[in-house]
Protein backbone atom coordinates (compact mmCIF):
# COMPACT_ATOMS: atom_id res chain seq x y z
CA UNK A 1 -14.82 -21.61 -22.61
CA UNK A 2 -17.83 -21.25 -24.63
CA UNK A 3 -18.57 -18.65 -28.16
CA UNK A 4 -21.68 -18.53 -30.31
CA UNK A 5 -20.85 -16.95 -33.80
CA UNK A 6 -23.41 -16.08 -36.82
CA UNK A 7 -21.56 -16.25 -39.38
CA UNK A 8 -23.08 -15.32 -43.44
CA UNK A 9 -22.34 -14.86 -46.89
CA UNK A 10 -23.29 -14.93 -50.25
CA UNK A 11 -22.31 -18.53 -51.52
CA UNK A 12 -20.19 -21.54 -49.83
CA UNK A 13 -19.20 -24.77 -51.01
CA UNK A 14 -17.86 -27.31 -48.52
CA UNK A 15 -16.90 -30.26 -50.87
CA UNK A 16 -17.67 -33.38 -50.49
CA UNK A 17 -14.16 -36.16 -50.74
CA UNK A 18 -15.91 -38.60 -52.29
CA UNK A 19 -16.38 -36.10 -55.98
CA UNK A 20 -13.20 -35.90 -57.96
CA UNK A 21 -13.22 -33.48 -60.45
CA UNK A 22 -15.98 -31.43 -59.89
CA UNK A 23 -16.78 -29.80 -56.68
CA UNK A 24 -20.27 -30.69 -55.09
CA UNK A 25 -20.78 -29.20 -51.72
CA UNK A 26 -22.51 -30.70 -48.57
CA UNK A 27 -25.85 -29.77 -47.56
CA UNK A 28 -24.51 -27.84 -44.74
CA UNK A 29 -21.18 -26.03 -43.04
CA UNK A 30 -18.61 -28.97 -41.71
CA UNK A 31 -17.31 -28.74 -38.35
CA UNK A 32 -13.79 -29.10 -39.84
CA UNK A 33 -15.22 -25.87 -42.10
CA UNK A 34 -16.73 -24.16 -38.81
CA UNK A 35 -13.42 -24.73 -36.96
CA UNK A 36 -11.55 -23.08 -39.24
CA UNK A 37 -13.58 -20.55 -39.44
CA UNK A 38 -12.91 -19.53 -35.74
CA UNK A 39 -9.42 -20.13 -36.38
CA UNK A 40 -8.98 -17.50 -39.11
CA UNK A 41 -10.31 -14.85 -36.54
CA UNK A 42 -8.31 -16.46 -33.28
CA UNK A 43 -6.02 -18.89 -33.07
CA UNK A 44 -3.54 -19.92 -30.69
CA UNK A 45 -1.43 -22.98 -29.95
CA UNK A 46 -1.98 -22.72 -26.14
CA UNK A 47 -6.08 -23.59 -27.11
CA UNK A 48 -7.77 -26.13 -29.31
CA UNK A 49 -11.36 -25.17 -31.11
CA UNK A 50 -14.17 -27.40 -30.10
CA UNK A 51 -17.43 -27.40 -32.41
CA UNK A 52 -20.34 -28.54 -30.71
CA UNK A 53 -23.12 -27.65 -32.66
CA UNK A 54 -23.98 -25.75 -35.76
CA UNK A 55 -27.70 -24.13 -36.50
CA UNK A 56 -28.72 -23.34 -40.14
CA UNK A 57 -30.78 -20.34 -40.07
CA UNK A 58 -31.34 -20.36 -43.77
CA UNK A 59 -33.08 -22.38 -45.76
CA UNK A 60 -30.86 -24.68 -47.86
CA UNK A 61 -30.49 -23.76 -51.08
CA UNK A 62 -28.19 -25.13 -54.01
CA UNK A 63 -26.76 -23.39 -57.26
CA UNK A 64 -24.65 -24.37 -60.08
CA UNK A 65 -21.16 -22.60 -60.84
CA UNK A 66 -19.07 -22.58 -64.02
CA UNK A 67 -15.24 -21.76 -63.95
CA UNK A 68 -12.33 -21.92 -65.59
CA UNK A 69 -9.52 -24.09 -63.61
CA UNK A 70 -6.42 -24.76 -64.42
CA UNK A 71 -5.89 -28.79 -64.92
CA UNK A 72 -2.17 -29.32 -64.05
CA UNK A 73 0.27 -28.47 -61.64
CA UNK A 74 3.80 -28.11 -61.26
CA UNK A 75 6.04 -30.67 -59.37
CA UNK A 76 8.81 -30.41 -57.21
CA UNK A 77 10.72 -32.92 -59.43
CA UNK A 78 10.06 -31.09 -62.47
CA UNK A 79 11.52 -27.70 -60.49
CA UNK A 80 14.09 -29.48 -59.47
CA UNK A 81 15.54 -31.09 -63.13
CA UNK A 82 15.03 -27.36 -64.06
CA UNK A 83 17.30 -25.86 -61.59
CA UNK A 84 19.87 -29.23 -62.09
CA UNK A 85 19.85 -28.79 -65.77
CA UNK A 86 19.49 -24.41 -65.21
CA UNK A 87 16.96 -24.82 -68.52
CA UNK A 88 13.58 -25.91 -69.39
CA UNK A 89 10.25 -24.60 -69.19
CA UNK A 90 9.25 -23.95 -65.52
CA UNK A 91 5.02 -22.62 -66.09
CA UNK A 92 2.05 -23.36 -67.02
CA UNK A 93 0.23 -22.48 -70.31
CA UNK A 94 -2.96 -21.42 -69.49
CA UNK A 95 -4.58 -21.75 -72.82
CA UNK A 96 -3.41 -25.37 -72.79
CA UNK A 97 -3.67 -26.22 -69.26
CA UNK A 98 -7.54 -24.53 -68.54
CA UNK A 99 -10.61 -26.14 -68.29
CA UNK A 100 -14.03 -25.66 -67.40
CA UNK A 101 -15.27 -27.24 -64.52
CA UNK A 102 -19.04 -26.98 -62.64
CA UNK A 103 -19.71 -26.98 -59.05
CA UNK A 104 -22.37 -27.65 -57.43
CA UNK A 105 -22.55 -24.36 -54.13
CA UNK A 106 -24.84 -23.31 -51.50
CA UNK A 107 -26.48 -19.72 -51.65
CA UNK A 108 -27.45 -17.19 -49.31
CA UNK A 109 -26.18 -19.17 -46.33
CA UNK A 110 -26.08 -18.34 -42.55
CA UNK A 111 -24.91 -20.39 -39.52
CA UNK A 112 -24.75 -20.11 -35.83
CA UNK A 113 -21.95 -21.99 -34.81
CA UNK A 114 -21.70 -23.09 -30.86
CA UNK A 115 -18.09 -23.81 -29.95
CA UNK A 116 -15.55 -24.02 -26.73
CA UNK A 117 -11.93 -24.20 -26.40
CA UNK A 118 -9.75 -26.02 -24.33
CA UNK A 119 -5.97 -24.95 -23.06
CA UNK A 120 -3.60 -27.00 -23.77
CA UNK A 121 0.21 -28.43 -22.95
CA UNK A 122 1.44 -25.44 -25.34
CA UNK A 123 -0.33 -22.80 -23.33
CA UNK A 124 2.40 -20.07 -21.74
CA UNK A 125 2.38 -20.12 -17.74
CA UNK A 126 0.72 -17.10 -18.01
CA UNK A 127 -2.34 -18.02 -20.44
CA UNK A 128 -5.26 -18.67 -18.96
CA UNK A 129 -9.07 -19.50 -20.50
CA UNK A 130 -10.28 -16.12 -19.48
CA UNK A 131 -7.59 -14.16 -21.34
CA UNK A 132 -8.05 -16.06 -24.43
CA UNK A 133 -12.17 -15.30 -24.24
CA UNK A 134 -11.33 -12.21 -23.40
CA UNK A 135 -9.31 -11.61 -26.88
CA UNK A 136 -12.15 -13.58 -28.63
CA UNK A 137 -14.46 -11.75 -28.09
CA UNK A 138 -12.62 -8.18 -28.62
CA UNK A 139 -11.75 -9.51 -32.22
CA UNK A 140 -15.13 -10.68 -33.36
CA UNK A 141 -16.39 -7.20 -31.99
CA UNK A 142 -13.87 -5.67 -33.97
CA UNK A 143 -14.09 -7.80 -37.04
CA UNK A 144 -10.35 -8.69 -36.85
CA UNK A 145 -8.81 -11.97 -38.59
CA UNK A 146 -5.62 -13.38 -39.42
CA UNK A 147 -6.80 -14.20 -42.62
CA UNK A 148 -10.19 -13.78 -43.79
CA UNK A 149 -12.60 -16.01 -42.94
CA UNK A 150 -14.69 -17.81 -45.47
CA UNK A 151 -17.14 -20.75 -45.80
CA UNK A 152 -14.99 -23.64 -47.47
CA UNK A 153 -13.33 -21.90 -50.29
CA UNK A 154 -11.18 -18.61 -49.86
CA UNK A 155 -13.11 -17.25 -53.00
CA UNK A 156 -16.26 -17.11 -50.84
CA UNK A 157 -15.98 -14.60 -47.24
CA UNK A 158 -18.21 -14.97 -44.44
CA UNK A 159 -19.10 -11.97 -42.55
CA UNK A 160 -19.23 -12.57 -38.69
CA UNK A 161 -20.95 -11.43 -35.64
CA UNK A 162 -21.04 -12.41 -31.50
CA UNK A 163 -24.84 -14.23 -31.60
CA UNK A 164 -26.69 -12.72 -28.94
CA UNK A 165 -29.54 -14.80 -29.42
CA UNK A 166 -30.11 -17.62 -31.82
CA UNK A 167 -32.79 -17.26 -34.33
CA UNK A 168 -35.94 -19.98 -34.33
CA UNK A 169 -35.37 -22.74 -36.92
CA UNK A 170 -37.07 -21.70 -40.15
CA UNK A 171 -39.80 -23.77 -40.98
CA UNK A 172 -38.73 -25.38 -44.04
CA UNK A 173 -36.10 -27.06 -41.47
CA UNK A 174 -38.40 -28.56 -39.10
CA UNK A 175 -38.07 -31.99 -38.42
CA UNK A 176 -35.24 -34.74 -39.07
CA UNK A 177 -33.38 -35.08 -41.74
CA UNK A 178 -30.41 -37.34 -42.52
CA UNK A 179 -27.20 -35.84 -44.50
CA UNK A 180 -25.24 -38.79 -44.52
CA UNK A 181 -21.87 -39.24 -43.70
CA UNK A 182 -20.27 -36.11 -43.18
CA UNK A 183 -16.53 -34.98 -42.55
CA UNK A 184 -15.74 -34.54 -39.09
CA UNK A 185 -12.15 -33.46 -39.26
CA UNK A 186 -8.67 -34.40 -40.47
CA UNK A 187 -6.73 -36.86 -38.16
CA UNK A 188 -3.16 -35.24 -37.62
CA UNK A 189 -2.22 -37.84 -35.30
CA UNK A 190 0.28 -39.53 -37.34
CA UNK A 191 1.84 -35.99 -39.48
CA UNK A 192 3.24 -38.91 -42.20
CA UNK A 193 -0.64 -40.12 -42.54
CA UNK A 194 -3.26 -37.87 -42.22
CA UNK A 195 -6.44 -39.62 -42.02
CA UNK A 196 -9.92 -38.03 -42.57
CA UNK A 197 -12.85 -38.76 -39.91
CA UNK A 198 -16.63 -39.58 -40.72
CA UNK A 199 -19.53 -39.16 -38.45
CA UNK A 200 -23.67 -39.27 -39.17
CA UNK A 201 -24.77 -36.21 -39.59
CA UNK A 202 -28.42 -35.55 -38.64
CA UNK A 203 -30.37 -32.18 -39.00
CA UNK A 204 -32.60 -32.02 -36.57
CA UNK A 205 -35.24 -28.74 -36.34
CA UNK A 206 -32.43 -26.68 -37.73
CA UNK A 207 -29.57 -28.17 -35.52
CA UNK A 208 -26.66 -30.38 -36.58
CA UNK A 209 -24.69 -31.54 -33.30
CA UNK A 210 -20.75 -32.74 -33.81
CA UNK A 211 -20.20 -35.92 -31.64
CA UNK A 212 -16.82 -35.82 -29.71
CA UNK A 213 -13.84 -37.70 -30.87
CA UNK A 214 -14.53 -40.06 -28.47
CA UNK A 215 -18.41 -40.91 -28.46
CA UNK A 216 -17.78 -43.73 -30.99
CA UNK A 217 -19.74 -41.79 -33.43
CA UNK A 218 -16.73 -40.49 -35.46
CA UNK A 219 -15.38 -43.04 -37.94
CA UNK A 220 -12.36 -43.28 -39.70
């Protein structure tokens, strides 16, 4: 069953695997980003989310971002000897541990996003598609979430609509142009080795469109 979305916001950074230490965003919403978008305002483990396209009504436009992060975490081991030894020092010191880190985010960003669900072998005897669209589209008209829904970072909301109609491609999109290889979606196949999936991502007049799992376009 199909849903068209707009979805907006102020900034959005969907980062790229491949930078390390500083966060550098991709030119343009993931479908792993756009699915769990949907899934912060509906989700259910009788239906799976679908993207099949995504159409960038905004021009694409970069900014720069400085922050203060925190460089170290605390391990389960070091918890642990804490709790075996019952002394030690279980935190982090923020003037120690803090640094300063750019990242590279998109601004002023807005995104149709085209997308179906299918039932599956967890559905209830009593779910059906229609009840689940049905409850779809009551939230989104509602604006209710599980958890708010954001563009790649839970710092940075996205505000959300039903599309009625999609806009035209803005002219500064016109025409092809390549992105690269872009994340397709985490591989939960295996729970002990989560694999990520690539695909070619093309922008074409405004339009990226996800390949399915099977087309042989998506790459591990």
């Amino acid at each position: 069953m199909p849903i068209c979305l707009e979805v907006w916001g102020d900034y959005a950074l969907f980062t790229r695997p491949e930078m390390k230490v500083e966060r550098v965003s991709y030119d343009v919403m993931t479908p792993s980003a756009a699915r769990g978008l949907i899934e912060a305002i509906y989700w259910h483990p009788g239906m799976k989310w679908i993207v099949d396209r995504i159409h960038v009504c905004a021009p694409i436009r970069f900014t720069n971002l400085r922050r203060n992060e925190v460089k170290s975490t605390i391990s389960a081991r070091s918890a642990r000897t804490v709790m075996e030894r019952g002394k030690g020092e279980l935190y982090l010191s923020t003037s120690e541990d803090i640094q300063q880190r750019s990242a590279l985010l998109l601004r002023d960003v807005r995104y149709v996003i085209e997308a179906h669900f299918d039932m599956t072998e967890n559905a209830a005897p009593g779910d059906n598609a229609g009840k689940f669209q049905d409850i779809v589209k009551r939230r989104v008209q509602r604006g209710q979430f599980y958890h708010q829904p954001c563009f790649g970072c839970r710092e940075f909301p996205a505000q959300f609509r039903l599309c009625e109609e999609i806009p035209p491609c803005h002219p500064e999109l016109d025409g092809e142009r390549d992105l690269g290889w872009m994340l397709w979606d985490m591989d939960y196949t295996d729970p002990e080795n989560i694999q990520p999936l690539f695909f070619r991502a093309k922008l074409r007049n405004g339009i990226l469109e996800i390949p399915t799992r099977n087309s042989g376009e998506v790459r591990g």
